[in-house]
PDB file of N, CA and C in Angstrom:
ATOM      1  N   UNK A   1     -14.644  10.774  51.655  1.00  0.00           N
ATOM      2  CA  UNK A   1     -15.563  11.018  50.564  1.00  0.00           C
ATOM      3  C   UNK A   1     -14.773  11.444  49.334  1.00  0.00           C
ATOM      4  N   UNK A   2     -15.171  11.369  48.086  1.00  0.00           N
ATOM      5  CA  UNK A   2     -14.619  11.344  47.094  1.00  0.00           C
ATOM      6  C   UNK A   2     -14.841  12.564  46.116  1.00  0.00           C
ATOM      7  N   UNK A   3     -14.011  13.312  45.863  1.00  0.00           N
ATOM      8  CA  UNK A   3     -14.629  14.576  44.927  1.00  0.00           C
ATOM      9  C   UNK A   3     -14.738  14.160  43.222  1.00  0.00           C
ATOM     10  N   UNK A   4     -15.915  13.712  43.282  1.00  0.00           N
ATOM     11  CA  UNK A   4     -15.952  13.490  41.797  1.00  0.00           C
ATOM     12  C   UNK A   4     -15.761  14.258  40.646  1.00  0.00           C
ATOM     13  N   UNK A   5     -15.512  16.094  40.900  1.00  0.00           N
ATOM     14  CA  UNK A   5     -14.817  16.962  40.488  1.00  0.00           C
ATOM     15  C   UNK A   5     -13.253  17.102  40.211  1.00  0.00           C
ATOM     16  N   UNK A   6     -12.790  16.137  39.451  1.00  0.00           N
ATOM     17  CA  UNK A   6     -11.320  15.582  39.312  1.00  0.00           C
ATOM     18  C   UNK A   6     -10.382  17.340  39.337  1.00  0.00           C
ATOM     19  N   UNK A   7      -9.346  17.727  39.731  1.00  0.00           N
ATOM     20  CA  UNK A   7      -8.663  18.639  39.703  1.00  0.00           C
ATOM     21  C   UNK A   7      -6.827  18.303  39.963  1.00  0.00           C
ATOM     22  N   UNK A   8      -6.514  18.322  38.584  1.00  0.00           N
ATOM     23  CA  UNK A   8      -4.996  17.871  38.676  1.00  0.00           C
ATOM     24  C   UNK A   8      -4.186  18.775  39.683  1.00  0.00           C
ATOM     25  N   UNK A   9      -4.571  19.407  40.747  1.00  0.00           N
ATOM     26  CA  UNK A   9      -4.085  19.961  41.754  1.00  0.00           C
ATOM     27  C   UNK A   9      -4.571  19.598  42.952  1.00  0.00           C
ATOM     28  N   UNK A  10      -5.294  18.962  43.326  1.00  0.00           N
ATOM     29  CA  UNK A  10      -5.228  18.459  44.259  1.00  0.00           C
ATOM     30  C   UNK A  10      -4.469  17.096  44.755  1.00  0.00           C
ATOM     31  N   UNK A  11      -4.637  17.481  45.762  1.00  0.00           N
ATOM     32  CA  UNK A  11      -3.688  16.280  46.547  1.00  0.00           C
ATOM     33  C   UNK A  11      -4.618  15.007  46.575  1.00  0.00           C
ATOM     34  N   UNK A  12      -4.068  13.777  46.994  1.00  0.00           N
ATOM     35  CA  UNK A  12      -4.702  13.099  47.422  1.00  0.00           C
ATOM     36  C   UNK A  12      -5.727  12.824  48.476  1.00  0.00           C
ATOM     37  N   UNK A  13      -5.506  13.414  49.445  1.00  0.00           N
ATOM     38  CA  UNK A  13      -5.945  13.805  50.683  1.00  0.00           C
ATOM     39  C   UNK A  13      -7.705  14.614  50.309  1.00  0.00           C
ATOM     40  N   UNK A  14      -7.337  15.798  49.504  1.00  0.00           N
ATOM     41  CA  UNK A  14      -8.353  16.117  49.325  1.00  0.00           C
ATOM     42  C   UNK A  14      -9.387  15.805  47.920  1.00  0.00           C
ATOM     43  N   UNK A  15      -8.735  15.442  47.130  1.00  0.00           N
ATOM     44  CA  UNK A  15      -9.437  14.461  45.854  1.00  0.00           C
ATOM     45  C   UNK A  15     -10.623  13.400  46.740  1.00  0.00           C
ATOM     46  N   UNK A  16      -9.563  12.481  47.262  1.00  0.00           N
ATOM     47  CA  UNK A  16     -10.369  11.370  47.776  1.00  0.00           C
ATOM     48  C   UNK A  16      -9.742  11.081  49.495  1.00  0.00           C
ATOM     49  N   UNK A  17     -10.551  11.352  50.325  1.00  0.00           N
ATOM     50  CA  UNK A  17     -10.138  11.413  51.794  1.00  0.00           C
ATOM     51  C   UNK A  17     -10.170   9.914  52.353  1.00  0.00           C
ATOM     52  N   UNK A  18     -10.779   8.980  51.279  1.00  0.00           N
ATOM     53  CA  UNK A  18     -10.673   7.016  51.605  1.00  0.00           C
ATOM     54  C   UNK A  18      -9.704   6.750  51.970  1.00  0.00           C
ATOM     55  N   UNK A  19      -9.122   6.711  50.591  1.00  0.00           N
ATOM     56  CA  UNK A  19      -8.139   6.491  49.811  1.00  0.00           C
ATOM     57  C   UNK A  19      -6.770   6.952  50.614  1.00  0.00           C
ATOM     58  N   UNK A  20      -6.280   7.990  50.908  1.00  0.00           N
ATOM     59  CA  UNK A  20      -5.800   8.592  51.964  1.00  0.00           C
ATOM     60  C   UNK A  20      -5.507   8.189  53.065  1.00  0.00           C
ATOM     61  N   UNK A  21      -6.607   7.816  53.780  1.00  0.00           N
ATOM     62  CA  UNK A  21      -6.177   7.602  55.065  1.00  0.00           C
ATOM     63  C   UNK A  21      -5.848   6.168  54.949  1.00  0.00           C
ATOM     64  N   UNK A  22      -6.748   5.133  53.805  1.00  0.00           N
ATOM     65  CA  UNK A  22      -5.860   3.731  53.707  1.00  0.00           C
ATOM     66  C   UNK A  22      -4.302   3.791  53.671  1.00  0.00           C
ATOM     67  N   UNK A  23      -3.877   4.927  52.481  1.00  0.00           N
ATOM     68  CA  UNK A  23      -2.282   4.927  52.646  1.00  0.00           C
ATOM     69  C   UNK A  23      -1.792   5.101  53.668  1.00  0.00           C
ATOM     70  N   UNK A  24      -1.911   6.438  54.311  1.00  0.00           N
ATOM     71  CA  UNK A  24      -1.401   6.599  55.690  1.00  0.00           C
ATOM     72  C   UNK A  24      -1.757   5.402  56.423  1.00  0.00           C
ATOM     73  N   UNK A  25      -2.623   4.836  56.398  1.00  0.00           N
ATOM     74  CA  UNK A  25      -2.399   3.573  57.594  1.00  0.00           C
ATOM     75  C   UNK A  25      -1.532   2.516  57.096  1.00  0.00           C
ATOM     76  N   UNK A  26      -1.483   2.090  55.331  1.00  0.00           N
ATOM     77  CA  UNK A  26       0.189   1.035  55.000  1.00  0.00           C
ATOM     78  C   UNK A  26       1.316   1.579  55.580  1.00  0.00           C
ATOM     79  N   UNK A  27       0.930   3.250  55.373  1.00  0.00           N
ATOM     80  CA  UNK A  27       2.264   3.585  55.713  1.00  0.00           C
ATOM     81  C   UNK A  27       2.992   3.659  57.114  1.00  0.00           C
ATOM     82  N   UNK A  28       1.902   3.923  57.968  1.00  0.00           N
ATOM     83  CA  UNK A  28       2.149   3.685  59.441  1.00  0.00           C
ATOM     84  C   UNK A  28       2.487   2.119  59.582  1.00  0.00           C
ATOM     85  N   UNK A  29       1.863   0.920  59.342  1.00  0.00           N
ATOM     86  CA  UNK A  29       2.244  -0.085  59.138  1.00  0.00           C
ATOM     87  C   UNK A  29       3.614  -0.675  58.823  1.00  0.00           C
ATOM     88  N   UNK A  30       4.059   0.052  57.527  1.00  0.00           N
ATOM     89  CA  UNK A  30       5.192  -0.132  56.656  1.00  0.00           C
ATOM     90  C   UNK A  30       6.162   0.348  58.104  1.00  0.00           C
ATOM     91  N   UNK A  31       6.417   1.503  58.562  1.00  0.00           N
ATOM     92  CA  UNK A  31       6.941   2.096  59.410  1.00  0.00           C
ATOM     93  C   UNK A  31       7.239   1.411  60.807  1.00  0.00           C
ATOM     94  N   UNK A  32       6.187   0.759  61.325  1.00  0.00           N
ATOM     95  CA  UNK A  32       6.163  -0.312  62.552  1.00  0.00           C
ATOM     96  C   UNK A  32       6.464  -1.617  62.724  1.00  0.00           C
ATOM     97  N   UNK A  33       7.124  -2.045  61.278  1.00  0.00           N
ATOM     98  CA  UNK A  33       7.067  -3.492  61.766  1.00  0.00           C
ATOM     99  C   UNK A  33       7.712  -3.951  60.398  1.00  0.00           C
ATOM    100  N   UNK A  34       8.430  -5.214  60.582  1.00  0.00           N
ATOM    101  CA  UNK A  34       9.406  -5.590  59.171  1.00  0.00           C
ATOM    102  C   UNK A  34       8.856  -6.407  58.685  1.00  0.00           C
ATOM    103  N   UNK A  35       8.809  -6.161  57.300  1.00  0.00           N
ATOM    104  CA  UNK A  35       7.882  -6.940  56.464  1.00  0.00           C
ATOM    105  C   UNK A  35       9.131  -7.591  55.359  1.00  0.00           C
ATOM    106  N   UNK A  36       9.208  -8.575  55.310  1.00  0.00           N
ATOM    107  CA  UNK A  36      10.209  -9.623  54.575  1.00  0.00           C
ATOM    108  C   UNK A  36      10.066 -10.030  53.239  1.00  0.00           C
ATOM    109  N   UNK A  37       9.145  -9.360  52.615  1.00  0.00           N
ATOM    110  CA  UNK A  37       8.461  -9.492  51.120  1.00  0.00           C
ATOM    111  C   UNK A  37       8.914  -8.093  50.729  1.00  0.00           C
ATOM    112  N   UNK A  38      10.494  -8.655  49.216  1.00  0.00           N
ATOM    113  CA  UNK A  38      10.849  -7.746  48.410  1.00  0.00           C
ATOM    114  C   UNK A  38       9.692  -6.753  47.897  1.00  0.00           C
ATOM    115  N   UNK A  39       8.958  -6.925  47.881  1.00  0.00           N
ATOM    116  CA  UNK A  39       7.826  -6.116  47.092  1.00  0.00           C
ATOM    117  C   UNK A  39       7.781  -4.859  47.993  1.00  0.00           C
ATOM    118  N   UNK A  40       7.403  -5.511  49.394  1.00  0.00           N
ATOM    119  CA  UNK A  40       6.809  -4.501  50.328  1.00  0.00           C
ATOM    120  C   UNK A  40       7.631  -3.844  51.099  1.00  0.00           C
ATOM    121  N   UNK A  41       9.257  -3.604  50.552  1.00  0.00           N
ATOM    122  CA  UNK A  41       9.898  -3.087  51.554  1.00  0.00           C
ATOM    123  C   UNK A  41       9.602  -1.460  51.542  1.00  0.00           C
ATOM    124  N   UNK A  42       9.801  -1.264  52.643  1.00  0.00           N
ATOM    125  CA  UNK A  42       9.900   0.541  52.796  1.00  0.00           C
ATOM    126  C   UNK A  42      10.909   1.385  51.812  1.00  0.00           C
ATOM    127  N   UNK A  43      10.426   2.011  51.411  1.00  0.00           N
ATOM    128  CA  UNK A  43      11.172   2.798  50.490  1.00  0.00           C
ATOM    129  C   UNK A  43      11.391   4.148  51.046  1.00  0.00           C
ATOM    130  N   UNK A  44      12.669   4.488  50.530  1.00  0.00           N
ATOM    131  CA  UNK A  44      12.905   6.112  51.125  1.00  0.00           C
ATOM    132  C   UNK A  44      12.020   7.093  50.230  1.00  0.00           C
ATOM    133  N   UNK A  45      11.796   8.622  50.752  1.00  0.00           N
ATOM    134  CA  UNK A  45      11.037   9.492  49.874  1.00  0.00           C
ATOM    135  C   UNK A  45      11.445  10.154  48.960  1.00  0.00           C
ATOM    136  N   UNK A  46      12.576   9.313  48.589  1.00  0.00           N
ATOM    137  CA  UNK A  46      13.545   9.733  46.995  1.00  0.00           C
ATOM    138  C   UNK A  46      12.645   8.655  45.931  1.00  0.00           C
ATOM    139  N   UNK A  47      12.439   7.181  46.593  1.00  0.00           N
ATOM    140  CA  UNK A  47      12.386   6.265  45.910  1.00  0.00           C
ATOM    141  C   UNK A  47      10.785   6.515  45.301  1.00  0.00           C
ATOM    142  N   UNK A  48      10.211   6.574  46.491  1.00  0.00           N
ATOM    143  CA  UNK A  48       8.619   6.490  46.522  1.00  0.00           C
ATOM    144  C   UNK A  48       8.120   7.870  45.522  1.00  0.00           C
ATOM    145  N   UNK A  49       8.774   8.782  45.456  1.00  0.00           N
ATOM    146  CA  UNK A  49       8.819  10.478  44.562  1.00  0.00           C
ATOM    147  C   UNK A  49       9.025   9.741  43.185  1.00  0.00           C
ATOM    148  N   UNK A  50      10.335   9.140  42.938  1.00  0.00           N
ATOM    149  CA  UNK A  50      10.543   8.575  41.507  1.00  0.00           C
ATOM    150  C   UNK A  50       9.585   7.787  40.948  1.00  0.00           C
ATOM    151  N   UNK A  51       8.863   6.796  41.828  1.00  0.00           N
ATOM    152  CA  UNK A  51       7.989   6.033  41.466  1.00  0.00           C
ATOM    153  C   UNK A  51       6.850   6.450  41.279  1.00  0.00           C
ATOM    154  N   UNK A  52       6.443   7.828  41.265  1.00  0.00           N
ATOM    155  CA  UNK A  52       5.292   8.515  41.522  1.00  0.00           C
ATOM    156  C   UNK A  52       5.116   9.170  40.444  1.00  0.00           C
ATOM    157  N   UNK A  53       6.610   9.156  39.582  1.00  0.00           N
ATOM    158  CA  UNK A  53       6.535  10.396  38.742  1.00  0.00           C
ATOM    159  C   UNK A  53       6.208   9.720  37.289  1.00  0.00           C
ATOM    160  N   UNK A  54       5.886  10.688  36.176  1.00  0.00           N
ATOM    161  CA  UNK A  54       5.494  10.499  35.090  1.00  0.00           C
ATOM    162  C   UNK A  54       5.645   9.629  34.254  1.00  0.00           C
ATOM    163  N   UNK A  55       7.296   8.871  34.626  1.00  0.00           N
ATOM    164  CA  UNK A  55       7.843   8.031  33.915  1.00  0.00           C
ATOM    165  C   UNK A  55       7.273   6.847  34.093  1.00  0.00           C
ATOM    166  N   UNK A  56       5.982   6.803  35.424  1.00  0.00           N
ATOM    167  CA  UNK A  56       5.365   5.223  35.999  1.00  0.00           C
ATOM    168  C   UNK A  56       4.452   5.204  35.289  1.00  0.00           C
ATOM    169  N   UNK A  57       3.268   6.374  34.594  1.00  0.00           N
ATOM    170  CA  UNK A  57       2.571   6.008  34.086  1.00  0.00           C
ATOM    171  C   UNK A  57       2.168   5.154  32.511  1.00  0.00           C
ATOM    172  N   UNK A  58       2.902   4.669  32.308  1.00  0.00           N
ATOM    173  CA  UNK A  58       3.199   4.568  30.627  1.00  0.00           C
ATOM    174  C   UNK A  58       4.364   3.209  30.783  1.00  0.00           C
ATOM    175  N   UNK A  59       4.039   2.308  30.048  1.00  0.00           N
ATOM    176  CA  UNK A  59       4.825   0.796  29.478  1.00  0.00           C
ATOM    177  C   UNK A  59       5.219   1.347  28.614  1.00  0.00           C
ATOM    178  N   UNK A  60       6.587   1.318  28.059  1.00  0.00           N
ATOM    179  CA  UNK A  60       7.588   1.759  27.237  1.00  0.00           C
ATOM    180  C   UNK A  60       8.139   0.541  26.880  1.00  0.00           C
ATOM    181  N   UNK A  61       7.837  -0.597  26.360  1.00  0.00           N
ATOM    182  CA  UNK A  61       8.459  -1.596  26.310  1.00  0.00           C
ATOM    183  C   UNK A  61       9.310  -1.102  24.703  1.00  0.00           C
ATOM    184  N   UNK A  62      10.090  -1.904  24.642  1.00  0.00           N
ATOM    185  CA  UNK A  62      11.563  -2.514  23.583  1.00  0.00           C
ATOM    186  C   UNK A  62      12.469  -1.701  23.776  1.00  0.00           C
ATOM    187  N   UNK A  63      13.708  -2.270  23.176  1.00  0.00           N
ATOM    188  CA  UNK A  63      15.281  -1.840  23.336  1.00  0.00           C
ATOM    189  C   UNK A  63      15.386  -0.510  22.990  1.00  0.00           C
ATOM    190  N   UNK A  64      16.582   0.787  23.473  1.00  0.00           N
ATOM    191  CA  UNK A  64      16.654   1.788  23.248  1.00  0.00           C
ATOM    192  C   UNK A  64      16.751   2.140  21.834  1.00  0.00           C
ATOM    193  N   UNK A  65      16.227   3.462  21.180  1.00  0.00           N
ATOM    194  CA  UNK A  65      15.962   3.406  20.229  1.00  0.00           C
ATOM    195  C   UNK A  65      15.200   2.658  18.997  1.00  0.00           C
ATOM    196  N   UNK A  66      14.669   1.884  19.649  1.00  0.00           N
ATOM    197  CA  UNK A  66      13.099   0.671  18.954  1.00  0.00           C
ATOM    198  C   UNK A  66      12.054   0.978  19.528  1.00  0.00           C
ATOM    199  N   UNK A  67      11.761   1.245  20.424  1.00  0.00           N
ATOM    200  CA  UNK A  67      10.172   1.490  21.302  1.00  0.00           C
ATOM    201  C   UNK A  67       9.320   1.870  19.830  1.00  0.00           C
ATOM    202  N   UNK A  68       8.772   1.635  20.249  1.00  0.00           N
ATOM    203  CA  UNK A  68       7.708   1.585  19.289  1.00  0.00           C
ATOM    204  C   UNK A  68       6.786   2.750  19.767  1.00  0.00           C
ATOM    205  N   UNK A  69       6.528   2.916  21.040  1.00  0.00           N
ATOM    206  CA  UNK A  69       5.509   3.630  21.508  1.00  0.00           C
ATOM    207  C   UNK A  69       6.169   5.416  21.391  1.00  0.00           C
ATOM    208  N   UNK A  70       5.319   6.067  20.944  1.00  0.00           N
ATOM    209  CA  UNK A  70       5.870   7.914  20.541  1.00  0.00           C
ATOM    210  C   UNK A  70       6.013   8.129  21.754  1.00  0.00           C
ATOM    211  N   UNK A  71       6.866   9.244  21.558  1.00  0.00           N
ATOM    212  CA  UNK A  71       7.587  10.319  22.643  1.00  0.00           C
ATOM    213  C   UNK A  71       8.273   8.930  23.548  1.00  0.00           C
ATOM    214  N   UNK A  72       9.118   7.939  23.019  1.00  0.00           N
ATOM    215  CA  UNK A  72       9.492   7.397  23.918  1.00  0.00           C
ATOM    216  C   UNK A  72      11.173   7.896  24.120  1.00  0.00           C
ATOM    217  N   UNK A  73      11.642   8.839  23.552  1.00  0.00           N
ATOM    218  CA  UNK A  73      12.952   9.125  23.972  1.00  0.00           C
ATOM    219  C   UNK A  73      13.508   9.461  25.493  1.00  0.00           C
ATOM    220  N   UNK A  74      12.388  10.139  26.156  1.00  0.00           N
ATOM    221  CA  UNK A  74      12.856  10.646  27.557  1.00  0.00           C
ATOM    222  C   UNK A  74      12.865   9.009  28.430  1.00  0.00           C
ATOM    223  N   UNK A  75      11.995   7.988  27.544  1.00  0.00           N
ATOM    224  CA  UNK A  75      12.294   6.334  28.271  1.00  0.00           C
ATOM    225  C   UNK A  75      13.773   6.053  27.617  1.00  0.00           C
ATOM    226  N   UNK A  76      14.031   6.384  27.308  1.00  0.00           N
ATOM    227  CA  UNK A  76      15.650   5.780  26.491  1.00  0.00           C
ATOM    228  C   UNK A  76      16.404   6.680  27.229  1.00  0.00           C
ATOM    229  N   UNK A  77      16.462   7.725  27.546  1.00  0.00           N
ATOM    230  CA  UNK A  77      17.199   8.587  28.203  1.00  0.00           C
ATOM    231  C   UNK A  77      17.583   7.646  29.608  1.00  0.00           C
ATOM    232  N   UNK A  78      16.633   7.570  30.147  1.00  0.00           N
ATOM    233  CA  UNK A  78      16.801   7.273  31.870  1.00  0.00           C
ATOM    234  C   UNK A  78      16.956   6.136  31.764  1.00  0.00           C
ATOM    235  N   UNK A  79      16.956   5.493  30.743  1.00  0.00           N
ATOM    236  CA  UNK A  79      17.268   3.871  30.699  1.00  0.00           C
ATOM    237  C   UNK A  79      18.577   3.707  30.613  1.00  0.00           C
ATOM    238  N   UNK A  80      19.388   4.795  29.588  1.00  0.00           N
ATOM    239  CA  UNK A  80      20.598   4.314  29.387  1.00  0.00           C
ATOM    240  C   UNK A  80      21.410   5.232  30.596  1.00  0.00           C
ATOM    241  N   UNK A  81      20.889   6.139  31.243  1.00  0.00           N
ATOM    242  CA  UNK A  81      21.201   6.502  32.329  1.00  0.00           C
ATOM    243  C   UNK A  81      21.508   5.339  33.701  1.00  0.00           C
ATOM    244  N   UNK A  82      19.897   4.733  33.595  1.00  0.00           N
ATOM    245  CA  UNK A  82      20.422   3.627  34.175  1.00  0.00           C
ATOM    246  C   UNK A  82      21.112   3.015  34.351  1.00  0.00           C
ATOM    247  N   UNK A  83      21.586   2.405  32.911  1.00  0.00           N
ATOM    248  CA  UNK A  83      22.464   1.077  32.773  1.00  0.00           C
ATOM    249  C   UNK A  83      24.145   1.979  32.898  1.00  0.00           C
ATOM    250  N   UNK A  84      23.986   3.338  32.420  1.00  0.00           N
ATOM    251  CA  UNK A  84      25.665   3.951  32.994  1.00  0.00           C
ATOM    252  C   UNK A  84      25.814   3.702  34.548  1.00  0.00           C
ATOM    253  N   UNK A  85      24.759   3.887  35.105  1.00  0.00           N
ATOM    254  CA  UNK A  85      24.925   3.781  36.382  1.00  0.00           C
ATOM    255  C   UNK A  85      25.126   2.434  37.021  1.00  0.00           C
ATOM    256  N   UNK A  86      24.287   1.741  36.712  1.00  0.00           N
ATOM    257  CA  UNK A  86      24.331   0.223  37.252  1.00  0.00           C
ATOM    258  C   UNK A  86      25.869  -0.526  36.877  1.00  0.00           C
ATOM    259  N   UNK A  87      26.203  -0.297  35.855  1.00  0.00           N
ATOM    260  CA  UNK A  87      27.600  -0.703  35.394  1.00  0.00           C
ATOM    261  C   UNK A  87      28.949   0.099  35.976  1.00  0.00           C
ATOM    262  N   UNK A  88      28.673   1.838  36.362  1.00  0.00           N
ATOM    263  CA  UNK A  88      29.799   2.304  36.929  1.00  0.00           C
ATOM    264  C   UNK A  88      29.961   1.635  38.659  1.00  0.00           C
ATOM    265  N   UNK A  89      28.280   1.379  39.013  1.00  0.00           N
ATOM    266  CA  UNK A  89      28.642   0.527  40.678  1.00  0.00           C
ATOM    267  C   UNK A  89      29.369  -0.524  41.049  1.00  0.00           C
ATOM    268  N   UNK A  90      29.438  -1.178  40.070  1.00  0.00           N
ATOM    269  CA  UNK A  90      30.043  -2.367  39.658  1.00  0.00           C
ATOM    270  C   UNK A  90      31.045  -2.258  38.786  1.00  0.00           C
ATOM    271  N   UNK A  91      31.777  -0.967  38.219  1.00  0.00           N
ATOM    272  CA  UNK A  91      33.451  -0.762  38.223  1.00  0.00           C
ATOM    273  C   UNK A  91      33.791  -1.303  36.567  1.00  0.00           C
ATOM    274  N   UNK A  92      32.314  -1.617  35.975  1.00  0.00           N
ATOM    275  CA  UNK A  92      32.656  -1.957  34.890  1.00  0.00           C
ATOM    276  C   UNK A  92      32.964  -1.500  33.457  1.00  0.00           C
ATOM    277  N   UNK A  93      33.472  -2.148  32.290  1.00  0.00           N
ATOM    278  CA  UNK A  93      33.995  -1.262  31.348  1.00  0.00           C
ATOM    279  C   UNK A  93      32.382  -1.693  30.513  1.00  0.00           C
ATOM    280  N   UNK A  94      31.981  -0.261  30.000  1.00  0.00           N
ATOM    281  CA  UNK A  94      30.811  -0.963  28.903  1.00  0.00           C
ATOM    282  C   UNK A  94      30.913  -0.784  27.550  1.00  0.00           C
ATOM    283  N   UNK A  95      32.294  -1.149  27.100  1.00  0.00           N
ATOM    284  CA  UNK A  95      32.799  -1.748  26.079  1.00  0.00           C
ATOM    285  C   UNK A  95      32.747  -3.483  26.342  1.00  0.00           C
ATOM    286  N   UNK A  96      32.937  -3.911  27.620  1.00  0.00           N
ATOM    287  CA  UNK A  96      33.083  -4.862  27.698  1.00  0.00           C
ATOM    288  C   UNK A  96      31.652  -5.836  28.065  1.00  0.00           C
ATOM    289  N   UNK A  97      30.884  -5.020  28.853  1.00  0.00           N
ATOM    290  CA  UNK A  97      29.872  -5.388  29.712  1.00  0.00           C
ATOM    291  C   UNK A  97      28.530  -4.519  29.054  1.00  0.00           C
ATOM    292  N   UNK A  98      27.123  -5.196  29.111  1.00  0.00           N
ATOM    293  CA  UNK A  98      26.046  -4.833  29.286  1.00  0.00           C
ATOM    294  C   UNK A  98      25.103  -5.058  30.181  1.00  0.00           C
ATOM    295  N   UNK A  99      24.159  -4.093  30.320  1.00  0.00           N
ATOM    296  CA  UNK A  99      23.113  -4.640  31.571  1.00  0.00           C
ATOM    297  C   UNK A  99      21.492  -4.185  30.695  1.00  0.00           C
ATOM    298  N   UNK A 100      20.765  -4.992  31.647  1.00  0.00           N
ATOM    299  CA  UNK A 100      19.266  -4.916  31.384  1.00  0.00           C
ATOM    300  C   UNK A 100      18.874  -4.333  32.197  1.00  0.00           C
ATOM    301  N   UNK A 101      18.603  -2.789  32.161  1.00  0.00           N
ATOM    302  CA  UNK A 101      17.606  -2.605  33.856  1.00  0.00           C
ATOM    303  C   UNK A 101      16.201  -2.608  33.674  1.00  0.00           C
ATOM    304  N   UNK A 102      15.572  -3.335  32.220  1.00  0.00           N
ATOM    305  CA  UNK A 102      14.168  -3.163  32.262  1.00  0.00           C
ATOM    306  C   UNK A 102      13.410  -4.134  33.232  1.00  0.00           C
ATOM    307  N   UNK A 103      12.757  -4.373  33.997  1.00  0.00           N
ATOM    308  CA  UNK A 103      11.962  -5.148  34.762  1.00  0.00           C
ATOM    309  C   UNK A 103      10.276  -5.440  34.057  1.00  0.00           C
ATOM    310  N   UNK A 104      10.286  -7.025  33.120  1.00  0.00           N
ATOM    311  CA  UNK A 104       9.111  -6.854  32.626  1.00  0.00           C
ATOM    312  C   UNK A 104       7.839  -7.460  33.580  1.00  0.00           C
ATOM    313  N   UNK A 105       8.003  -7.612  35.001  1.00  0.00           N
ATOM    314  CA  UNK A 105       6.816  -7.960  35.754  1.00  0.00           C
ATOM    315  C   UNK A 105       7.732  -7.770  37.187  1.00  0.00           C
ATOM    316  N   UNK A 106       6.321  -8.099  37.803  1.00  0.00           N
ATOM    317  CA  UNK A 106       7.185  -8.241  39.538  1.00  0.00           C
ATOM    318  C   UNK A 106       7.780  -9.109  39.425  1.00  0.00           C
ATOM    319  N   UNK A 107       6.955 -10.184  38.949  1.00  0.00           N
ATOM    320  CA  UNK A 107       7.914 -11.602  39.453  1.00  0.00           C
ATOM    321  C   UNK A 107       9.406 -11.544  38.957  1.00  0.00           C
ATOM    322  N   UNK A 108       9.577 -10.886  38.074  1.00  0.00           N
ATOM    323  CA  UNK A 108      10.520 -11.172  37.859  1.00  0.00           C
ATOM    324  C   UNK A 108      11.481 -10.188  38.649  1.00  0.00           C
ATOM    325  N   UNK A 109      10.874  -8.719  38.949  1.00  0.00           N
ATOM    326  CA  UNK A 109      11.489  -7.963  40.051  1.00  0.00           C
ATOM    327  C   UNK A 109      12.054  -8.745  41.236  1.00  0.00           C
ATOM    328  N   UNK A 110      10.598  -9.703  41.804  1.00  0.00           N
ATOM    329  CA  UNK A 110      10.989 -10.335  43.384  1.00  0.00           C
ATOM    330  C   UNK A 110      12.364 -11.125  42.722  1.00  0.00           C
ATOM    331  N   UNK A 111      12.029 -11.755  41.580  1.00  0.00           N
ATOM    332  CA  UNK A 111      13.645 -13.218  41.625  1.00  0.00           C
ATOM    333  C   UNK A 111      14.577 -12.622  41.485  1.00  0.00           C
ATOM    334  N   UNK A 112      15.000 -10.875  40.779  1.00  0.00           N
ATOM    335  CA  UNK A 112      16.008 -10.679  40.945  1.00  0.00           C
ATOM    336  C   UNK A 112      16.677 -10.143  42.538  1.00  0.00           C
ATOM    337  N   UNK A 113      15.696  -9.596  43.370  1.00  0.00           N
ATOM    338  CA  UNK A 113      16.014  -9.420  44.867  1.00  0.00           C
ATOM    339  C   UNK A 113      16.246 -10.688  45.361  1.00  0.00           C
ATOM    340  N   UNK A 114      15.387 -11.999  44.897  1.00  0.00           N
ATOM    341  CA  UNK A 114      16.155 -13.369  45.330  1.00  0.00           C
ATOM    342  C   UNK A 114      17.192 -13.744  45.150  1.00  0.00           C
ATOM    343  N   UNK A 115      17.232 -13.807  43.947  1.00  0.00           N
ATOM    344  CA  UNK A 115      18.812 -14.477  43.559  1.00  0.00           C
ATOM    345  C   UNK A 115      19.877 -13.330  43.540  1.00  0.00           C
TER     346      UNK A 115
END
């Protein structure tokens, strides 16, 4: 049942008890059995926490320092965090090298786990 009394402290569980137990059952799912679709792989509870957090709610689209959209600096932050990171895994100089870590759809998420 659903508490139509919204309270930014509650959990999911007790907000909406549906809703809830649908997850827990992907997630028991996710857990039992290998699912071969980039989309749907299991994620650790580092990954699934990051994806949860503030930075998911909100499209921040254009290049660092252009966003157009306000308060977008803390998106430029973790972006170029990103790309230090993605480039030190790969040993590279970024004088020499750049990377894109924006992802503007799934599809284009799944083709980069493809190719």
């Amino acid at each position: 049942m659903i508490n139509i009394h919204s309270d930014s402290k509650l959990t999911i569980e007790q907000q909406d008890s549906e809703v809830y137990h649908l997850i827990e059952k992907k997630k028991e799912l996710q857990q039992n059995s290998i699912n071969l679709i980039p989309c749907e792989n299991y994620v650790s509870k580092t990954v699934a926490e990051a994806q949860s957090c503030v930075f998911s709610s909100r499209y921040a689209p254009g290049l660092q320092g252009g966003k157009y959209a306000p308060q977008a600096e803390n998106y430029d932050a973790i972006e170029k965090l990103c790309q230090d990171r993605a480039l030190a895994a790969f040993y590279l100089d970024p004088q020499e090298w750049g990377v894109n870590v924006q992802m503007g759809s799934g599809i284009t998420s799944n083709l980069a786990i493809f190719l």
